[in-house]
Protein backbone atom coordinates (compact mmCIF):
# COMPACT_ATOMS: atom_id res chain seq x y z
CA UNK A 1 0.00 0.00 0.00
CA UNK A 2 2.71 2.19 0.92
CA UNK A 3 4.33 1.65 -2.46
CA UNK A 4 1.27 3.10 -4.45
CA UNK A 5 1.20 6.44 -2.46
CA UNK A 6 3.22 8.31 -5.03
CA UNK A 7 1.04 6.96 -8.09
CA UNK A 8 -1.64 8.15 -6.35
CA UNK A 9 -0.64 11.46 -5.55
CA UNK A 10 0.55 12.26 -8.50
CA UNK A 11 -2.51 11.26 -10.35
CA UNK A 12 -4.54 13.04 -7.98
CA UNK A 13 -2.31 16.20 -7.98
CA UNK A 14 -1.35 15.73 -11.70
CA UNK A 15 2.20 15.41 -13.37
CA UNK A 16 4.44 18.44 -13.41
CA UNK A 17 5.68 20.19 -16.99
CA UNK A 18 8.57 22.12 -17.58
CA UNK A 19 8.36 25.57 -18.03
CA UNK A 20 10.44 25.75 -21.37
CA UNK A 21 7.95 23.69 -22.97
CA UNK A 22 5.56 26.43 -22.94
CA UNK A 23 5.60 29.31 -25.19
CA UNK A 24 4.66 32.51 -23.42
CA UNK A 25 1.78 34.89 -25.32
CA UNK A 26 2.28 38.08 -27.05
CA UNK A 27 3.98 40.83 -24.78
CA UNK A 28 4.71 37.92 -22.05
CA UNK A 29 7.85 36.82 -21.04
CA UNK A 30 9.15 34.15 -18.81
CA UNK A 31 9.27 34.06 -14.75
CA UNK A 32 13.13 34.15 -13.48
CA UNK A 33 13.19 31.05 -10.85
CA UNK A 34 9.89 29.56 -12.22
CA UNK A 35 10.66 25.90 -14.04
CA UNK A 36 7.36 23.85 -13.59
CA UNK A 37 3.63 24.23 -13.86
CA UNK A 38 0.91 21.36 -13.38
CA UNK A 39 -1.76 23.70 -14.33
CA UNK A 40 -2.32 26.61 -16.13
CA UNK A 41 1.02 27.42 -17.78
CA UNK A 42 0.77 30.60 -19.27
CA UNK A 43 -0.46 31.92 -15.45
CA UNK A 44 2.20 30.13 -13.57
CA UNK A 45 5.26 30.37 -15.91
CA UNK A 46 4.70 33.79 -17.57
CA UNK A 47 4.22 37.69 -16.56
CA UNK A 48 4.06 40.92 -18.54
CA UNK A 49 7.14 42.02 -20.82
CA UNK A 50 8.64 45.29 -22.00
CA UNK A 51 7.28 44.97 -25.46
CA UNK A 52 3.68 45.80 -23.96
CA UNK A 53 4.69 48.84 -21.99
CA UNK A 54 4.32 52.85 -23.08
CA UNK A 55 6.93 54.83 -21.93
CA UNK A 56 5.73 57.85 -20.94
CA UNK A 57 9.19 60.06 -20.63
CA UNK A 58 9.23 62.36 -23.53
CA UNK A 59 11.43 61.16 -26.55
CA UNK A 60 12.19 58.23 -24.79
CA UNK A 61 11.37 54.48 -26.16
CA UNK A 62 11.78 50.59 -25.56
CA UNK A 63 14.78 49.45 -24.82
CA UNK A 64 16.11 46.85 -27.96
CA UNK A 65 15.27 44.05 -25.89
CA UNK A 66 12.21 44.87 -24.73
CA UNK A 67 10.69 41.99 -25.67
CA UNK A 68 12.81 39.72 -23.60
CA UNK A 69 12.51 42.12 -20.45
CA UNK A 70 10.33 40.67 -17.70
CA UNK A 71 8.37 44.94 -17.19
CA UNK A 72 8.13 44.14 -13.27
CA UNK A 73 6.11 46.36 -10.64
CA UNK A 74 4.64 49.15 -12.16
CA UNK A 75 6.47 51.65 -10.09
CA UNK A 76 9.68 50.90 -11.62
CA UNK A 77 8.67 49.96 -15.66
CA UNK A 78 9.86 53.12 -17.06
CA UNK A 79 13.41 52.91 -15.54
CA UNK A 80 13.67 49.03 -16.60
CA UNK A 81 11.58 49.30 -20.16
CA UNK A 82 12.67 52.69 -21.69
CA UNK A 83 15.78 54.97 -22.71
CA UNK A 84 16.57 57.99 -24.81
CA UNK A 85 15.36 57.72 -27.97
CA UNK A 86 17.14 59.04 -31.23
CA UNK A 87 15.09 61.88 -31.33
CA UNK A 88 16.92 65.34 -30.63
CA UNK A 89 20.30 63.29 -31.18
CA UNK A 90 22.93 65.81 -33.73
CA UNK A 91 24.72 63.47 -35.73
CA UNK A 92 28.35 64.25 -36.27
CA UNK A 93 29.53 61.87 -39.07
CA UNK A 94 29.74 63.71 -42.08
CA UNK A 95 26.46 63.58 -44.36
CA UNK A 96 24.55 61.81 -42.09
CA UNK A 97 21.07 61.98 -41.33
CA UNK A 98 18.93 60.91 -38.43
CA UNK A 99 17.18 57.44 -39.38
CA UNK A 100 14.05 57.16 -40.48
CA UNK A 101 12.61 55.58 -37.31
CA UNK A 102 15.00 57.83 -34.70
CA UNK A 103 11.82 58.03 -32.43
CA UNK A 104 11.52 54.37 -31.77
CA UNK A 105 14.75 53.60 -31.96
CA UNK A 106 17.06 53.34 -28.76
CA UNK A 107 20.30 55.71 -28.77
CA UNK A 108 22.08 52.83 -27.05
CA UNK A 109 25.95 52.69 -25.83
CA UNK A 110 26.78 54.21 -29.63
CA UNK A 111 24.37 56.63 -30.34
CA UNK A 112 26.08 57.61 -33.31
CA UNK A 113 25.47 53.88 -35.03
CA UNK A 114 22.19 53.24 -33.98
CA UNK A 115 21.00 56.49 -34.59
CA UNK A 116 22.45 57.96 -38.18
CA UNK A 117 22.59 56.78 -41.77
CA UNK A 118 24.20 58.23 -44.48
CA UNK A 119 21.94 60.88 -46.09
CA UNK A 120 19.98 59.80 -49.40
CA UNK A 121 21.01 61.96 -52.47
CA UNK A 122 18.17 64.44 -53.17
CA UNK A 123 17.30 63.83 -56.79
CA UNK A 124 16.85 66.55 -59.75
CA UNK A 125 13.53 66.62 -59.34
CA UNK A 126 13.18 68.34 -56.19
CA UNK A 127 15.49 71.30 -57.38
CA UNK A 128 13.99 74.44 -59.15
CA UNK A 129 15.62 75.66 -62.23
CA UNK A 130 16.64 79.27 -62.66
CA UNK A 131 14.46 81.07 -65.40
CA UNK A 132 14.31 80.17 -69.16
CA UNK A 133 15.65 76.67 -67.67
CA UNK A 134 13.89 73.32 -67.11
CA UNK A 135 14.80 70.17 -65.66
CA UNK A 136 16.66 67.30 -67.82
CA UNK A 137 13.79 64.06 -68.71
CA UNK A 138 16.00 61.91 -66.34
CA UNK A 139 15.30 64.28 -63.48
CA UNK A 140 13.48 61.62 -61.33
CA UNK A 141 16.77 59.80 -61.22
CA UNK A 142 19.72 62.20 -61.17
CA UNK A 143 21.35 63.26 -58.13
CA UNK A 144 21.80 66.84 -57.26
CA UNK A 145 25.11 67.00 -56.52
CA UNK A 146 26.96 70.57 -55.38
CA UNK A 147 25.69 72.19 -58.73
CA UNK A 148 22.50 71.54 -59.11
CA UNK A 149 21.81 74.03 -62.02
CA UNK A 150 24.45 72.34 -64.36
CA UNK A 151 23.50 68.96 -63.45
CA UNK A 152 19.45 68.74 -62.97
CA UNK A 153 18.67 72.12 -65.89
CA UNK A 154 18.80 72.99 -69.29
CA UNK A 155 17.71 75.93 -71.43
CA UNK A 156 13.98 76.07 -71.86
CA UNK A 157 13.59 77.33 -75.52
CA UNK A 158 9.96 77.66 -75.36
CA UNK A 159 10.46 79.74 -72.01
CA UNK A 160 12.91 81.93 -72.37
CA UNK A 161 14.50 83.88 -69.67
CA UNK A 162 13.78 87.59 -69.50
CA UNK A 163 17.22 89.85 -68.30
CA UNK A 164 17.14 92.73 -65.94
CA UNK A 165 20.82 93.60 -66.28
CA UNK A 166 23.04 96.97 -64.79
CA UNK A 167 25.78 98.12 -63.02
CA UNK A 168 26.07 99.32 -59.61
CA UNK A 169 28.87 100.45 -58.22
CA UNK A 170 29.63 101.74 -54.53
CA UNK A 171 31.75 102.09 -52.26
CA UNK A 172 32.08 100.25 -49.14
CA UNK A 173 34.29 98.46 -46.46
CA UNK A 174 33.69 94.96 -47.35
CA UNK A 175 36.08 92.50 -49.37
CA UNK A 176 34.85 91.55 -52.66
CA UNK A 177 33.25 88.49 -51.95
CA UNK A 178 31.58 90.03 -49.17
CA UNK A 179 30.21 92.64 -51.33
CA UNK A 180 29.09 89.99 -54.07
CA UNK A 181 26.99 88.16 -51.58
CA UNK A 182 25.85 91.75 -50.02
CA UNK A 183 24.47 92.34 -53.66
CA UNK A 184 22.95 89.35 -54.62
CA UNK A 185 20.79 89.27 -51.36
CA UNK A 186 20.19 93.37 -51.69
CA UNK A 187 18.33 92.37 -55.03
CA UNK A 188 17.10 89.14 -54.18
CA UNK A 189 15.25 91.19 -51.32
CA UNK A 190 14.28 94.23 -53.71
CA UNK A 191 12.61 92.46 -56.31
CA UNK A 192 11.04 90.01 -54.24
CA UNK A 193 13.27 86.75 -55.78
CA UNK A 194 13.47 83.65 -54.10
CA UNK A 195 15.59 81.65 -56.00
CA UNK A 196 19.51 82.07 -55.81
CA UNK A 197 19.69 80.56 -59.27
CA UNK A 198 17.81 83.58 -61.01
CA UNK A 199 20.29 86.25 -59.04
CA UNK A 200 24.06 85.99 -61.28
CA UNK A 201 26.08 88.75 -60.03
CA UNK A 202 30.47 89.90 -60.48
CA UNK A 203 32.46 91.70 -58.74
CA UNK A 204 35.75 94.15 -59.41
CA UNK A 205 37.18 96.16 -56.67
CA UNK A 206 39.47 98.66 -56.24
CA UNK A 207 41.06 99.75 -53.06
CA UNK A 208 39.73 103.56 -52.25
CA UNK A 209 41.64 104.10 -48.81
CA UNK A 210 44.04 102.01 -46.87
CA UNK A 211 43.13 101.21 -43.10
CA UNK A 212 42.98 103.49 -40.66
CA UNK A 213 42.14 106.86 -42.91
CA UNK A 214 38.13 105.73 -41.68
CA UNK A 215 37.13 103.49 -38.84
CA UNK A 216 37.19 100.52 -40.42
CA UNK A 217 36.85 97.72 -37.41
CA UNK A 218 40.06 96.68 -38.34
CA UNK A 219 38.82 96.03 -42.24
CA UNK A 220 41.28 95.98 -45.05
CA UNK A 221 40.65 99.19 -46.13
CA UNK A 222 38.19 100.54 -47.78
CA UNK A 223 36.73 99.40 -51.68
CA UNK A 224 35.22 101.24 -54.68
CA UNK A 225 32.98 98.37 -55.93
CA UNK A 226 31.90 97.59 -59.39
CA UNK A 227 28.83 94.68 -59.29
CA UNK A 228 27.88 93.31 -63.17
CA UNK A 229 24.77 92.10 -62.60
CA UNK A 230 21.69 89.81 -64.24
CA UNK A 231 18.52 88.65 -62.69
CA UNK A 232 16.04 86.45 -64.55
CA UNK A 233 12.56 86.66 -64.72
CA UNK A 234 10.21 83.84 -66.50
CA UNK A 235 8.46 86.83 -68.51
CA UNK A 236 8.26 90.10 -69.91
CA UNK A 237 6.02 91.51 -67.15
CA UNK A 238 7.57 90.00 -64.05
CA UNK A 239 11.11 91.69 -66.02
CA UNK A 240 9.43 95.34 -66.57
CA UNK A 241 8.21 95.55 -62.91
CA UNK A 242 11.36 94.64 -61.34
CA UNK A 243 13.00 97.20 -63.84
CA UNK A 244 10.80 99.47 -62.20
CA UNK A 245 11.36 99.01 -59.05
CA UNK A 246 15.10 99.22 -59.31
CA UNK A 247 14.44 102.51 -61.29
CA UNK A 248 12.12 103.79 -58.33
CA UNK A 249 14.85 103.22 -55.43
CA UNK A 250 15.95 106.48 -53.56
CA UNK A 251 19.92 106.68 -53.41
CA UNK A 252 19.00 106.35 -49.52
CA UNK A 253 16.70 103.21 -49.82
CA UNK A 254 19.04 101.96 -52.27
CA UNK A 255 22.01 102.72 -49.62
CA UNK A 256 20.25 101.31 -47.02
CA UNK A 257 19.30 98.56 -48.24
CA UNK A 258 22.70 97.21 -49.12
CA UNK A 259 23.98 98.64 -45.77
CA UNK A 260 22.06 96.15 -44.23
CA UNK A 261 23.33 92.89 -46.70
CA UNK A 262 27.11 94.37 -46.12
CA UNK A 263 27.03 94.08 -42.22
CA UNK A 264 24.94 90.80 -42.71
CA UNK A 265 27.93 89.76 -45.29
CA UNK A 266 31.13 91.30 -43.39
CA UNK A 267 29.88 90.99 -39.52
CA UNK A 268 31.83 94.32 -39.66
CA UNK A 269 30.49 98.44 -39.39
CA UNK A 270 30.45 99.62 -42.59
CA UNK A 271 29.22 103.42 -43.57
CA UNK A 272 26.81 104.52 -46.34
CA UNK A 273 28.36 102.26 -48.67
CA UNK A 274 27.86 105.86 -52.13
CA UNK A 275 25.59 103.83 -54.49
CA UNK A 276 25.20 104.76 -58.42
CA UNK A 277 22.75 102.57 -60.57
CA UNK A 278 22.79 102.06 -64.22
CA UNK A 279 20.06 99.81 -65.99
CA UNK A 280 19.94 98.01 -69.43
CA UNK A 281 16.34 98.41 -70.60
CA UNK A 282 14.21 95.53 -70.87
CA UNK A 283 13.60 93.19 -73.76
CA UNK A 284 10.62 91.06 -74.60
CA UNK A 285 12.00 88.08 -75.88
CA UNK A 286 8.85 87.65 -77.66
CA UNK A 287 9.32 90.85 -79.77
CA UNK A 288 11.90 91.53 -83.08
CA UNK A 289 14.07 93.36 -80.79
CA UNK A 290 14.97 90.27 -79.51
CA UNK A 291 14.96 88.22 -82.53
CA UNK A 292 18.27 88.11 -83.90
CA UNK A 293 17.96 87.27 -88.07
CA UNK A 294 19.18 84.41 -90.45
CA UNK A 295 22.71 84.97 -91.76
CA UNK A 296 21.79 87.16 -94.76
CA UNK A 297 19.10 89.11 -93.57
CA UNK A 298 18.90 92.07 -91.49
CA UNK A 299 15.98 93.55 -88.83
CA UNK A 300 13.36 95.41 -90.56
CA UNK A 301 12.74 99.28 -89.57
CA UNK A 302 10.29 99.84 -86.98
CA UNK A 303 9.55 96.42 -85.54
CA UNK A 304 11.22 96.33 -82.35
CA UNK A 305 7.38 95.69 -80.74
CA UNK A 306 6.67 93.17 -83.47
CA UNK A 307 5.77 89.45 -82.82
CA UNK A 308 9.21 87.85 -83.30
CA UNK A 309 9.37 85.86 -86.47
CA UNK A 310 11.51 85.89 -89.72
CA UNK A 311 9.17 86.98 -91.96
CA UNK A 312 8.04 89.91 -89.21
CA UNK A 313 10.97 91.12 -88.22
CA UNK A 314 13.58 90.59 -91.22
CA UNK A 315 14.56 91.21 -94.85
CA UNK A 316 17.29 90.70 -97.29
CA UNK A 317 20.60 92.18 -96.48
CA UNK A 318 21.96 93.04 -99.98
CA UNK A 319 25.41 93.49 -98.23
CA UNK A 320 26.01 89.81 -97.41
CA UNK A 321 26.47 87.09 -99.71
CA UNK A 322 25.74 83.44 -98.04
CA UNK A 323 27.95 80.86 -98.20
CA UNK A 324 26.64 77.81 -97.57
CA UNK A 325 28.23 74.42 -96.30
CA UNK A 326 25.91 71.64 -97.19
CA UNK A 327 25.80 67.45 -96.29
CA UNK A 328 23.98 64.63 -95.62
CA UNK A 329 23.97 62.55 -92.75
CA UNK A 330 22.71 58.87 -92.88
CA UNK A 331 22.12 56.43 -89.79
CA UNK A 332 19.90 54.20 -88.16
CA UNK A 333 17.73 55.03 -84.97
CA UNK A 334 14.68 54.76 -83.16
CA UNK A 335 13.58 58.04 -83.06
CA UNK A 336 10.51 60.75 -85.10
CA UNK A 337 11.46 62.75 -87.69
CA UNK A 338 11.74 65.96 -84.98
CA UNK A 339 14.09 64.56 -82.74
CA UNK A 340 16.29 63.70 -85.51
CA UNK A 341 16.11 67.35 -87.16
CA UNK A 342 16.89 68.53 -83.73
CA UNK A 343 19.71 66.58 -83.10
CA UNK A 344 21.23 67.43 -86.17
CA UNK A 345 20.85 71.32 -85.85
CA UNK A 346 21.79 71.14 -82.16
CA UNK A 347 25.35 68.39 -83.05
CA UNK A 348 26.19 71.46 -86.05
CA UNK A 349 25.19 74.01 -83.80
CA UNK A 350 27.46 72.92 -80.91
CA UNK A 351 30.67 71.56 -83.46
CA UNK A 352 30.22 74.41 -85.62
CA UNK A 353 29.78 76.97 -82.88
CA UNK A 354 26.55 78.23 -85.35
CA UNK A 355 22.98 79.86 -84.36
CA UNK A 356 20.65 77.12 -84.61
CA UNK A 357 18.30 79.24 -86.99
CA UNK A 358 21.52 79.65 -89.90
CA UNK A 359 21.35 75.81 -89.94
CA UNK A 360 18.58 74.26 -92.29
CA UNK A 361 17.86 70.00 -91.70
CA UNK A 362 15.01 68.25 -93.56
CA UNK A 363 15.09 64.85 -92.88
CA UNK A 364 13.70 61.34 -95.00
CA UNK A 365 13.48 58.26 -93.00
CA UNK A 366 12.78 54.19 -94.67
CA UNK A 367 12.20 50.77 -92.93
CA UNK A 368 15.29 49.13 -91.89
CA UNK A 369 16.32 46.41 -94.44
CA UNK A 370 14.54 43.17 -94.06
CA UNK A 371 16.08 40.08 -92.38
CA UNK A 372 17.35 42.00 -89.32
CA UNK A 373 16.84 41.45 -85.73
CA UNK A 374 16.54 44.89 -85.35
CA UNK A 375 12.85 46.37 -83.15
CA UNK A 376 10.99 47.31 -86.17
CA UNK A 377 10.74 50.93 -84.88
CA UNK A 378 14.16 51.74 -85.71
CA UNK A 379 14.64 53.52 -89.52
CA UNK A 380 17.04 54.65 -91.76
CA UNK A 381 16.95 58.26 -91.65
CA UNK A 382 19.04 60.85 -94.69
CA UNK A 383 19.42 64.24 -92.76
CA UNK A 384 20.17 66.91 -95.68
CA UNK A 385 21.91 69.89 -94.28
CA UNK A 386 22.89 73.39 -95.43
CA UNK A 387 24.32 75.34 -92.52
CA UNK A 388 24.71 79.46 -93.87
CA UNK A 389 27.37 81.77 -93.16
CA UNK A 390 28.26 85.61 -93.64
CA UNK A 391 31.58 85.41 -95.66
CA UNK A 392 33.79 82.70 -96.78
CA UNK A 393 36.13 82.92 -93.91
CA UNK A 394 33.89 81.79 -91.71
CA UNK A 395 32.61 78.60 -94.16
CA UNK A 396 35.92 77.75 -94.58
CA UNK A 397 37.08 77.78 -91.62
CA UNK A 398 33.03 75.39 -90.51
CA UNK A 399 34.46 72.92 -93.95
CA UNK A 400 37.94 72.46 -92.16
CA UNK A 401 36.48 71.86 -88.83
CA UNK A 402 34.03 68.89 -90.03
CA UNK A 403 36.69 67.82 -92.53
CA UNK A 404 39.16 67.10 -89.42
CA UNK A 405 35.92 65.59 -87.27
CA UNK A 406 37.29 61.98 -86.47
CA UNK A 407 35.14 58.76 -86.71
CA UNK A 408 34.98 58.85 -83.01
CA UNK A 409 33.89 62.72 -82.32
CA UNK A 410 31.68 62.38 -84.94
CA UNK A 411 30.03 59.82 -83.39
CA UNK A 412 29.84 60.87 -80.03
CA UNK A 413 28.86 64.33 -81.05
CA UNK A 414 25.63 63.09 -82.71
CA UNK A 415 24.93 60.56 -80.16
CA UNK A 416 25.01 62.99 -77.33
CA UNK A 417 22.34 65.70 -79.49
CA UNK A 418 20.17 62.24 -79.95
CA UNK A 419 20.03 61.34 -76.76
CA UNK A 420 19.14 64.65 -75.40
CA UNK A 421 15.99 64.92 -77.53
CA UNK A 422 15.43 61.69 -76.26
CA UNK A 423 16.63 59.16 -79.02
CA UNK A 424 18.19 56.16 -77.23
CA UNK A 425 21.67 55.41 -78.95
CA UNK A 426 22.86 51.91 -78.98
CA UNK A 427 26.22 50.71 -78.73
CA UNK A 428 28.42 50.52 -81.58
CA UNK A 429 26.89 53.85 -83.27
CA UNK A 430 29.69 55.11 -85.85
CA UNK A 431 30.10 57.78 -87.96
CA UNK A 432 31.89 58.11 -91.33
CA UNK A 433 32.47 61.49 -92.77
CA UNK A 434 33.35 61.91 -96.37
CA UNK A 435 33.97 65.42 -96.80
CA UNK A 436 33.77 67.25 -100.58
CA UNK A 437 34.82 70.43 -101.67
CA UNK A 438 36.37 73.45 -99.52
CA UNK A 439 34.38 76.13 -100.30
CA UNK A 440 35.32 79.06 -103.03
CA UNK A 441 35.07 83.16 -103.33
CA UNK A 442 32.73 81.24 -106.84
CA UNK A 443 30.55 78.81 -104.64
CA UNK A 444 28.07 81.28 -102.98
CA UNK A 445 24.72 82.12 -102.51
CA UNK A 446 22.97 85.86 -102.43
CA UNK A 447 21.04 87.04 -99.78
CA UNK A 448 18.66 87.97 -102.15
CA UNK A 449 18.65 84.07 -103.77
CA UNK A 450 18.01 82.72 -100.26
CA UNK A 451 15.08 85.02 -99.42
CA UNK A 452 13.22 83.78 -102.01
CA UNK A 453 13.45 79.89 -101.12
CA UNK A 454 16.24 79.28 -103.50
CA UNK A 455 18.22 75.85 -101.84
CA UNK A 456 21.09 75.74 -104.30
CA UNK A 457 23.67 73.09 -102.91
CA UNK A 458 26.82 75.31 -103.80
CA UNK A 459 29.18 73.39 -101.98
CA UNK A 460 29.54 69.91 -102.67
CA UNK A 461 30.28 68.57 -98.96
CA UNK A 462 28.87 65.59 -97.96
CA UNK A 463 29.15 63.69 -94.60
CA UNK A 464 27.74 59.73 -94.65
CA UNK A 465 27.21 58.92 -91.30
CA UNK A 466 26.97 54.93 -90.83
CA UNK A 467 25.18 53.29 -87.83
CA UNK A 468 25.48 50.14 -87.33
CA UNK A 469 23.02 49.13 -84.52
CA UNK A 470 23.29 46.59 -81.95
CA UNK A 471 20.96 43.56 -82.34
CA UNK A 472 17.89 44.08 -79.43
């Protein structure tokens, strides 16, 4: 009888379990010191954790291993649960940035680690462009960089900027890069600008008086100061008001105005720094006066207010004879017959150094030959060219330059002006040029021929320009 005692006990008690068996709940952890339960497990093995508390401390947050910390009495959770978070933390590692998630994340025994990332590259298309400039199609994707303008912009031909250009010239105690940054904020204040980008300003100075002749703080001495300067407006009437405002400012409001951008620039006392203002006047860039004509023609009397256009604003020149360089380029691309005409003026615009409205492209385009692998998008295009000049110097001079254009520049020249009127350029793209004859004081054209639509080819140049595309 004796012997049974234990059998019965322990079927009338019930076995004992281990602890370790059990897997606590959600926000539960473990008992220190408790290893077996007969009933009830989760009661008799488990108690709150960490990972359920709040700390209430402001920016303060769970410890990292909250979730394996037993939260205890009440009276003492937020000491054993919670530490500084990231928040408020100044990271000193050179472009770094707080993380994403510095308010729930612990600052730790390195707050520097836990707490700071590398910054992420801000991207093109959070920038904004200076006037009569846009952003570049691959914005999205492009980092800024340290000059944004150059990198993320190019020139907006359908927007163009409008100039309100002068001189000023005072004189002041401030260094000349002190007194460029006094000017660029004195007119980014005046006319109400907000972009740096719009504001271009230089600087020449010449030393009036050496130190000591006025109180100077200990300055240099003291500067006349000579300030070229542009700022750009995104139209005509934005232009004209600012013009107007900079005609409207008092010497004194003028003076005191920069006064103020000087000590803000130099830290230093400076007096009435003697300002003088001279403007440029205002041009719409949507008038003649702005339009600047074809080689061989000259602006028309009494149309400076005229819509700008050719036929408004221009006529015959009977003093210039046009020489003309013309060619023919020939490749294959995936591209409309726009972007290719575009390309072309812009590659013989930037090789030539030319205005892009002296060079004339017309452009055919055919299927590619059958039995290629080729996307079926992708043509043969013939760009015809005539690109004009003012005297045979000058055409010359545009013949020997394209007759010397390697293989290589030639093809990189043309790829680049596809690519940014977005024309995707595969890989192997080459270029053969096959240059005719110089031109001659025989081979021209009159002004007076050209104004009438003559397009005698009086130069025989011709460039073939072979592509040989990659198989996609």
């Amino acid at each position: 009888m004796r012997c049974l005692l234990p059998v019965f006990l322990s079927f009338y008690l019930g076995s004992a379990e281990q602890c370790s068996a059990h897997n606590c709940d959600a926000n539960t952890v473990q008992k220190a010191g408790v290893t077996e339960y007969t009933a009830d497990a989760q009661a008799t093995c488990c108690e709150a954790s960490c990972s359920g508390y709040t700390c209430t401390t402001a920016d303060h947050t769970l410890k990292a291993d909250a979730a394996e910390t037993a939260k205890g009495d009440d009276a003492t959770a937020e000491a054993t649960c919670c530490e500084q978070s990231c928040t408020g933390y100044s990271c000193t590692t050179a472009d770094h940035s707080l993380k994403t998630d510095a308010a729930t994340t612990p600052r730790g025994a390195d707050a520097e680690a836990a707490c700071c990332a590398a910054a992420a590259a801000a991207k093109c298309d959070s920038y904004t462009c200076a006037a009569g400039h846009k952003l570049k199609t691959d914005a999205a994707t492009t980092d800024m960089g340290a000059t944004p303008e150059a990198t993320c912009c190019e020139d907006d031909a359908a927007n163009p900027a409008v100039p309100v250009s002068g001189v000023i010239t005072f004189v002041a105690e401030a260094e000349m890069a002190e007194a460029k940054t006094a000017v660029e904020k004195m007119l980014m204040a005046t006319l109400d600008v907000t972009n740096a980008a719009d504001v271009m300003v230089t600087v020449a100075s010449e030393m009036k008086m050496a130190s000591g002749t006025r109180r100077l703080d200990g300055h240099a001495g003291v500067y006349t100061h000579t300030a070229n300067f542009t700022v750009n407006f995104a139209d005509f009437a934005k232009a004209t008001t600012a013009h107007t405002a900079l005609e409207g400012l008092t010497t004194e409001a003028a003076e005191t105005a920069l006064k103020e951008q000087l000590l803000a620039a130099s830290a230093h006392e400076t007096a009435d720094p003697e300002w003088s203002l001279t403007l440029a006047a205002v041009v719409d860039p949507a008038s003649c006066q702005a339009f600047k004509c074809p080689v061989g023609q000259k602006m028309k009397a009494g149309t400076e207010a005229t819509a700008a256009s050719a036929a408004a604003c221009c006529e015959v020149d009977p003093a210039i004879t046009v020489q003309k360089v013309n060619g023919t380029m020939v490749f294959d691309v995936d591209g409309t017959d726009e972007q290719v005409i575009n390309a072309v003026k812009d590659m013989l615009h930037e090789t030539l150094g030319v205005d892009m409205q002296d060079v004339i492209v017309t452009v055919t385009s055919a299927a590619v030959a059958s039995g290629t692998t080729r996307r079926l998008e992708v043509k043969t295009f013939t760009a015809e060219y005539t690109v004009n000049f003012a005297d045979l110097a000058a055409a010359t001079t545009a013949h020997t330059s394209l007759t010397a254009l390697s293989a290589e520049d030639a093809a990189l020249a043309l790829s680049h002006a596809l690519e940014e009127f977005g024309v995707t350029v595969a890989s192997g793209f080459s270029v053969t040029n096959t240059p005719g004859e110089a031109p001659t004081a025989t081979t021209t054209t009159t002004a007076a021929a050209e104004a009438s639509g003559s397009r005698e080819m009086s130069l025989a140049f011709v460039a073939v320009a072979a592509f040989v595309a990659s198989v996609c």
